[in-house]
PDB file of N, CA and C in Angstrom:
ATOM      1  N   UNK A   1     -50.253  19.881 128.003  1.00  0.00           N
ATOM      2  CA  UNK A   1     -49.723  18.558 127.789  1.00  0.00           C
ATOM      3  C   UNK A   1     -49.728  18.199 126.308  1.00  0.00           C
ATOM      4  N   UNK A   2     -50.557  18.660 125.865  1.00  0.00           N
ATOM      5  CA  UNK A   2     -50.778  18.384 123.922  1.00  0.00           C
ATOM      6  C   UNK A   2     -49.449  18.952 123.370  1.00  0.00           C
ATOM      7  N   UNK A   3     -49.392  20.126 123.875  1.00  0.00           N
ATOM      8  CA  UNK A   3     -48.555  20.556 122.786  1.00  0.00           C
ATOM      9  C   UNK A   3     -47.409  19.995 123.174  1.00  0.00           C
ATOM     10  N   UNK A   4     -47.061  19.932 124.718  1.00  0.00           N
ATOM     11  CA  UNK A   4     -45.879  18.963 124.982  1.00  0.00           C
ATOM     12  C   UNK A   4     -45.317  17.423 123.619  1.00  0.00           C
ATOM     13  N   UNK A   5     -46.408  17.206 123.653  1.00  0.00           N
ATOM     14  CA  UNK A   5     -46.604  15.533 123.250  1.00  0.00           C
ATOM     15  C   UNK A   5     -46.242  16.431 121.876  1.00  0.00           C
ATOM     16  N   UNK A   6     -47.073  17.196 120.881  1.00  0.00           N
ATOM     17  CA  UNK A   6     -47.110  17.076 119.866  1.00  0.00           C
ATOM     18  C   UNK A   6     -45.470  18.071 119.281  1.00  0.00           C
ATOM     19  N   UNK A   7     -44.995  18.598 120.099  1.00  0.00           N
ATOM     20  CA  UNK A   7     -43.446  19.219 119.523  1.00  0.00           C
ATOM     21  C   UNK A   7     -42.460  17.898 119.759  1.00  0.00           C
ATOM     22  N   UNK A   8     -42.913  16.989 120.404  1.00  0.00           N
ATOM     23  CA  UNK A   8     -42.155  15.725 120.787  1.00  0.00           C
ATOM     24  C   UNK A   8     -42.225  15.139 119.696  1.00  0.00           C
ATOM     25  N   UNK A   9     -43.314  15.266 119.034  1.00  0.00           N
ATOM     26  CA  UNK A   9     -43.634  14.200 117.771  1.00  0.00           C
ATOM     27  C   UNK A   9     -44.283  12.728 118.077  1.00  0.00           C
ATOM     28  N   UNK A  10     -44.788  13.026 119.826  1.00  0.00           N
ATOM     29  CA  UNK A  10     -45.317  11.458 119.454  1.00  0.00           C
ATOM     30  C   UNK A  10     -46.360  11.369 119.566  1.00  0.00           C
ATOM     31  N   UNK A  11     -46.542  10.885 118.183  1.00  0.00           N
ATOM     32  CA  UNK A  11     -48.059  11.108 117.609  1.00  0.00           C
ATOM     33  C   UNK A  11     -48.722   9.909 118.203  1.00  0.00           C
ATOM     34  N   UNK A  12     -48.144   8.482 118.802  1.00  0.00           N
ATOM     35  CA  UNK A  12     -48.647   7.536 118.896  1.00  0.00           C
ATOM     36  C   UNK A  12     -49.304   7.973 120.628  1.00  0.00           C
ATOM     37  N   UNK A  13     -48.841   8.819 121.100  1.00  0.00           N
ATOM     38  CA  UNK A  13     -49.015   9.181 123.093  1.00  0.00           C
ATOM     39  C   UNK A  13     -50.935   9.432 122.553  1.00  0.00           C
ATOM     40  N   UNK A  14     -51.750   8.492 124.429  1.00  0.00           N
ATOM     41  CA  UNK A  14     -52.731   8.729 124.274  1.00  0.00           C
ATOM     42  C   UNK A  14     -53.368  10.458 123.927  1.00  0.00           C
ATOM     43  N   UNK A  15     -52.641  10.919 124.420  1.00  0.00           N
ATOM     44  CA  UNK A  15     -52.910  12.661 124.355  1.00  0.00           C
ATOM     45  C   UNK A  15     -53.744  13.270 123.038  1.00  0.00           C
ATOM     46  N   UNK A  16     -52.671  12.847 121.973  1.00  0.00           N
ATOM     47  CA  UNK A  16     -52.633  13.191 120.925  1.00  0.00           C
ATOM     48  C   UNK A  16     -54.010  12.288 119.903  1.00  0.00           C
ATOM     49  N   UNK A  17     -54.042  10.756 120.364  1.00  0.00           N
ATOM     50  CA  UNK A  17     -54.818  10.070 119.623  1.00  0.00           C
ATOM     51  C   UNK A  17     -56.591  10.504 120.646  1.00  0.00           C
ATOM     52  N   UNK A  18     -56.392  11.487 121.487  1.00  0.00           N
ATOM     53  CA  UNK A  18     -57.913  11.538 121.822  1.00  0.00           C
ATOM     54  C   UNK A  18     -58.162  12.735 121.190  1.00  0.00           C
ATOM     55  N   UNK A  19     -57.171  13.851 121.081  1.00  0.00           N
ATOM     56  CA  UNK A  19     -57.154  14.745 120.453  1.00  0.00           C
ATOM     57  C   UNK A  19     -57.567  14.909 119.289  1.00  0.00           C
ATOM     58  N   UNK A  20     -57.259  13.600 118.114  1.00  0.00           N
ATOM     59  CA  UNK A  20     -57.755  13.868 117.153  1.00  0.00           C
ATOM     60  C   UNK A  20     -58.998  13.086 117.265  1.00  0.00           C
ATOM     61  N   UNK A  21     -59.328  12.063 118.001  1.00  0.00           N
ATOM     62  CA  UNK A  21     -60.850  11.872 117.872  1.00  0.00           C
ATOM     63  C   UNK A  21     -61.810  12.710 117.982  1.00  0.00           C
ATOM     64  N   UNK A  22     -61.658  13.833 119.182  1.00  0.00           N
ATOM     65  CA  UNK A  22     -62.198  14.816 119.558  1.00  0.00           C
ATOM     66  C   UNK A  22     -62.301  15.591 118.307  1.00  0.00           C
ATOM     67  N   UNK A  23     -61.221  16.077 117.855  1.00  0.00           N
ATOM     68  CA  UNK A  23     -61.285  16.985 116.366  1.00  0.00           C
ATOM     69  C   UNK A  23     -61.884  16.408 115.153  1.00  0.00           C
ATOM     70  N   UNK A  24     -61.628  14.734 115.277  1.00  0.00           N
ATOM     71  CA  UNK A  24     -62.719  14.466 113.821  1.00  0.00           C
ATOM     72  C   UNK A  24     -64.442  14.057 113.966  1.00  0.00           C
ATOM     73  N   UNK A  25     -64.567  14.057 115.488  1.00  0.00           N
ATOM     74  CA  UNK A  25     -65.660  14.030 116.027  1.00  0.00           C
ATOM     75  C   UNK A  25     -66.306  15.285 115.657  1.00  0.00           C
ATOM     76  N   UNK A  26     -65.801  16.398 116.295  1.00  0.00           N
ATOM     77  CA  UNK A  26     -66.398  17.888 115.616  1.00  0.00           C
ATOM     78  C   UNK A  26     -66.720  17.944 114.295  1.00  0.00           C
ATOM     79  N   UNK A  27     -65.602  17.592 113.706  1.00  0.00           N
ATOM     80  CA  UNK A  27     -65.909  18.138 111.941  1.00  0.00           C
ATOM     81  C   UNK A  27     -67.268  17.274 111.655  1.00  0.00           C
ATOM     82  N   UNK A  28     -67.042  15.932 112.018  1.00  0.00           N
ATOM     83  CA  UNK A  28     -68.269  14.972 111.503  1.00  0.00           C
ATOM     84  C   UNK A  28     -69.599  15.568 111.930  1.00  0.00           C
ATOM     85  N   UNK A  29     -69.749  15.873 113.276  1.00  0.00           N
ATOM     86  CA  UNK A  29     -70.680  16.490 113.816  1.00  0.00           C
ATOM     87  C   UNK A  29     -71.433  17.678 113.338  1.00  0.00           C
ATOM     88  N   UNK A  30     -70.453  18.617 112.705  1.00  0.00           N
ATOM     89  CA  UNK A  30     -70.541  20.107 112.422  1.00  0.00           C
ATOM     90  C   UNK A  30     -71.577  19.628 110.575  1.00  0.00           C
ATOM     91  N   UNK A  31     -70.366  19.081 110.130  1.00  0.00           N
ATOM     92  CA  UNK A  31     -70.902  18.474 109.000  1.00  0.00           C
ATOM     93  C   UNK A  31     -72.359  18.327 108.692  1.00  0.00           C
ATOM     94  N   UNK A  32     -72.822  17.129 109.732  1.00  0.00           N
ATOM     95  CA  UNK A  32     -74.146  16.821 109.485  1.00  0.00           C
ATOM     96  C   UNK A  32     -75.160  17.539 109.517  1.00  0.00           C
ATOM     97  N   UNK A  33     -74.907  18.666 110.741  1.00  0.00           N
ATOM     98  CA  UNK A  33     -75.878  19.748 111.677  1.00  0.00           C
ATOM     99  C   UNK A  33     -75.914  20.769 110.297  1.00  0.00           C
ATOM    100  N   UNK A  34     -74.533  21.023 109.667  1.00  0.00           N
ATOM    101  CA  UNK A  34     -75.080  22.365 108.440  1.00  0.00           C
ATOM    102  C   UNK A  34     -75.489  21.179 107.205  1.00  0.00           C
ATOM    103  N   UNK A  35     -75.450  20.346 106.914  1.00  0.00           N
ATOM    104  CA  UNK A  35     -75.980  19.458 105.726  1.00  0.00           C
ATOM    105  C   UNK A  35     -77.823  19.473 105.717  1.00  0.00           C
ATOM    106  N   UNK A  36     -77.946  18.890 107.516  1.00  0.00           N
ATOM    107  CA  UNK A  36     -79.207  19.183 107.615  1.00  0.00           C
ATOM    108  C   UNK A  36     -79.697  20.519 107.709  1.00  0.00           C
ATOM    109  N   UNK A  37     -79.449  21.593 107.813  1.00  0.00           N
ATOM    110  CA  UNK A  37     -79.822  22.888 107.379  1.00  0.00           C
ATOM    111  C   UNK A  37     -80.102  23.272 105.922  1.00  0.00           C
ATOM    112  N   UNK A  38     -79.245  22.771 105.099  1.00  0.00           N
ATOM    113  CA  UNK A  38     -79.325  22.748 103.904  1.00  0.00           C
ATOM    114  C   UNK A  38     -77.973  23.155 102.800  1.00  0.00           C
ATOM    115  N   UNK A  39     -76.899  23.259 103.947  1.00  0.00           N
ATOM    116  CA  UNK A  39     -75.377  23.461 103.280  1.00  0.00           C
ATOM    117  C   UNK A  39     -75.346  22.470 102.640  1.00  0.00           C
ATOM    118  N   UNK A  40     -74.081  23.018 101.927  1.00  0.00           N
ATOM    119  CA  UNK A  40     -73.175  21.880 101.054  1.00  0.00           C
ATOM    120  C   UNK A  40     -72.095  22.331 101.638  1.00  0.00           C
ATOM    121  N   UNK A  41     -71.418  21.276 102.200  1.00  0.00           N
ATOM    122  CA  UNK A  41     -69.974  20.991 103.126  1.00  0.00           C
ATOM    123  C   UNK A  41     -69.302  19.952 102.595  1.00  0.00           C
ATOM    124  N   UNK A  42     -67.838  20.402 102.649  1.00  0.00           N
ATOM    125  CA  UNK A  42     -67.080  19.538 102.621  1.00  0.00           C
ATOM    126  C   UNK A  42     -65.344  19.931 103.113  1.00  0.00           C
ATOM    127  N   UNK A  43     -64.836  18.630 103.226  1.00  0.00           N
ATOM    128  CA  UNK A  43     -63.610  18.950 104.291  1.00  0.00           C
ATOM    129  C   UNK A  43     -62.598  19.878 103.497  1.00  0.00           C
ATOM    130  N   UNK A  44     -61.675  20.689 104.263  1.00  0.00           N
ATOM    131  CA  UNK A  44     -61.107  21.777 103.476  1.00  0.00           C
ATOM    132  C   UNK A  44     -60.198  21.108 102.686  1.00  0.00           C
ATOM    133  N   UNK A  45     -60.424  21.762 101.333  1.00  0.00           N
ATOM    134  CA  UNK A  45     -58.605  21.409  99.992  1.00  0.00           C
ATOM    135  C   UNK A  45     -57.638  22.136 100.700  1.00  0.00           C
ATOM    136  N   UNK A  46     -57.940  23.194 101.272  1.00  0.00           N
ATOM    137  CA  UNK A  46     -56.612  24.073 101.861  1.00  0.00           C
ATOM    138  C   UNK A  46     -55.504  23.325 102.672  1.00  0.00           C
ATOM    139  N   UNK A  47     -54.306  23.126 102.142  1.00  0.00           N
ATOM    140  CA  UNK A  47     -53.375  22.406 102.757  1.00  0.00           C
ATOM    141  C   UNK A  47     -53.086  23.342 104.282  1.00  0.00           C
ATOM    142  N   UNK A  48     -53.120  24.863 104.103  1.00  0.00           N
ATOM    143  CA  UNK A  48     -52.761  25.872 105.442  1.00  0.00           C
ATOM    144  C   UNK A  48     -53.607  25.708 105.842  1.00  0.00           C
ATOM    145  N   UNK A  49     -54.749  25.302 105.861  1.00  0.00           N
ATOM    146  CA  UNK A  49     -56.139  25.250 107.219  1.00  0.00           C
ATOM    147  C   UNK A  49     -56.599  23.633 107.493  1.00  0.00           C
ATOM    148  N   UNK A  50     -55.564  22.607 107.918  1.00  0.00           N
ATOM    149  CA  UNK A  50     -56.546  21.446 107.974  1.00  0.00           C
ATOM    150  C   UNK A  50     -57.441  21.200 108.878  1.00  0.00           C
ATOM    151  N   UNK A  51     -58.060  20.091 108.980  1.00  0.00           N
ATOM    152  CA  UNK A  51     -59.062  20.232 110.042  1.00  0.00           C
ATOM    153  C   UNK A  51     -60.466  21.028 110.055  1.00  0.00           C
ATOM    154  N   UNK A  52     -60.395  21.640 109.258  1.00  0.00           N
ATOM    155  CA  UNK A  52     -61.537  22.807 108.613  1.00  0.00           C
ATOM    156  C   UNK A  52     -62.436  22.273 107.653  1.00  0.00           C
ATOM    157  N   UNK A  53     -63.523  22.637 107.910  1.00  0.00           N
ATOM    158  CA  UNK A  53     -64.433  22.769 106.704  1.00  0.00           C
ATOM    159  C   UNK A  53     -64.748  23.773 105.742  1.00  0.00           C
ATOM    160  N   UNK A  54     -65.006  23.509 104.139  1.00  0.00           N
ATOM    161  CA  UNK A  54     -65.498  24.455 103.405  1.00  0.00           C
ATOM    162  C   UNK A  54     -67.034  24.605 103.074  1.00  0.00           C
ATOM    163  N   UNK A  55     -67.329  25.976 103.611  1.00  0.00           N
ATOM    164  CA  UNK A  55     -69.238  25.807 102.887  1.00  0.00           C
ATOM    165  C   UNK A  55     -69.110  26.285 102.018  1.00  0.00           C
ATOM    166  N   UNK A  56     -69.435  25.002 100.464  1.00  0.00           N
ATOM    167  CA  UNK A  56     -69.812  25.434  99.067  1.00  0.00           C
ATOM    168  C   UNK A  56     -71.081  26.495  99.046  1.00  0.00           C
ATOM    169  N   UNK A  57     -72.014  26.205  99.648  1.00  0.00           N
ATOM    170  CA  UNK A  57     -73.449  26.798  99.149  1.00  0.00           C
ATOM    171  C   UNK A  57     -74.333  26.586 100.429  1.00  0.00           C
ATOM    172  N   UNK A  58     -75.243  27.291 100.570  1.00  0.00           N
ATOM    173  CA  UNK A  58     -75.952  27.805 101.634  1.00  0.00           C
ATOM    174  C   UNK A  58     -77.578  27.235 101.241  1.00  0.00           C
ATOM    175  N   UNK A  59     -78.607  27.067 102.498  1.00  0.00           N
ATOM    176  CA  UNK A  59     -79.811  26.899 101.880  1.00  0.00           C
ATOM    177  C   UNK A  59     -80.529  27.771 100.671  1.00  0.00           C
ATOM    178  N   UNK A  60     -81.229  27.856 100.021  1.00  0.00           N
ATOM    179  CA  UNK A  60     -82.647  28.520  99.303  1.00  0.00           C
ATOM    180  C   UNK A  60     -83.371  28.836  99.853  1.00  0.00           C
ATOM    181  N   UNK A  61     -83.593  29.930  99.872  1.00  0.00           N
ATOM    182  CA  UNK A  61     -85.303  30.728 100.109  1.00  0.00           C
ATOM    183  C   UNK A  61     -85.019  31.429 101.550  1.00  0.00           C
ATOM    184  N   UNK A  62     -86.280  31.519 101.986  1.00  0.00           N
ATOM    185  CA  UNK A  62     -86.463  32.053 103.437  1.00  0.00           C
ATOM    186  C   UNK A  62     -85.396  31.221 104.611  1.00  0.00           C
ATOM    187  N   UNK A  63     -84.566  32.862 105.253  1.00  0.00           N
ATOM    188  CA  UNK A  63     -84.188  32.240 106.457  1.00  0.00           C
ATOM    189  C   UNK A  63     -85.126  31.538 107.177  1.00  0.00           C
ATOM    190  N   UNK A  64     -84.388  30.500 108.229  1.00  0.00           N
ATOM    191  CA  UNK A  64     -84.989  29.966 109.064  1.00  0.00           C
ATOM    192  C   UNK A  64     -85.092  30.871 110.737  1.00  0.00           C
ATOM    193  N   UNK A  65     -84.045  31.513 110.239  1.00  0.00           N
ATOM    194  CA  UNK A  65     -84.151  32.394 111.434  1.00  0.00           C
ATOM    195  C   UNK A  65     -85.179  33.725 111.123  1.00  0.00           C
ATOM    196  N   UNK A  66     -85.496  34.167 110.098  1.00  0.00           N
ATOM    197  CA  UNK A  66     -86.427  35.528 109.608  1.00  0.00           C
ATOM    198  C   UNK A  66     -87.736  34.643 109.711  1.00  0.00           C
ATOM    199  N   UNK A  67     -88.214  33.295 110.783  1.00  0.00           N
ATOM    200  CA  UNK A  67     -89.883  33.019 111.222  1.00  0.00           C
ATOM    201  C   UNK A  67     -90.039  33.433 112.465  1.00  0.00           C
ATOM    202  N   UNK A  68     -88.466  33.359 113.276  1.00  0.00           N
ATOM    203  CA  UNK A  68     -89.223  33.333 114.657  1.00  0.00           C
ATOM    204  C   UNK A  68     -89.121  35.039 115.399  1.00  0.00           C
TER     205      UNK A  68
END
């Protein structure tokens, strides 16, 4: 049904406007979960990938996964 709606172009059909809540819900979500890990995130410059995130930089020191 999405893609129905979205080759139609109507961006205003509920379809499409839960669709992107759903999708900016993720990014926001994803965001916070690697920020609190210790990334540096931010939303992609890439005009060919929107919707995406970029990880600048990764935590310091010891994995968190090389304790358990």
């Amino acid at each position: 049904m999405f893609q129905r709606v979205a080759m139609a172009e109507q961006v205003d059909a509920p379809v499409f406007r839960h669709y992107q809540m759903v999708v900016e819900t993720m990014l926001q979500t994803m965001t916070e979960i690697l920020t609190a890990a210790g990334f540096t995130v931010r939303d992609s410059t890439n005009d060919f990938a929107p919707l995406t995130l970029e990880i600048l930089d990764g935590p310091r020191g010891a994995s968190s996964w090389s304790s358990r």
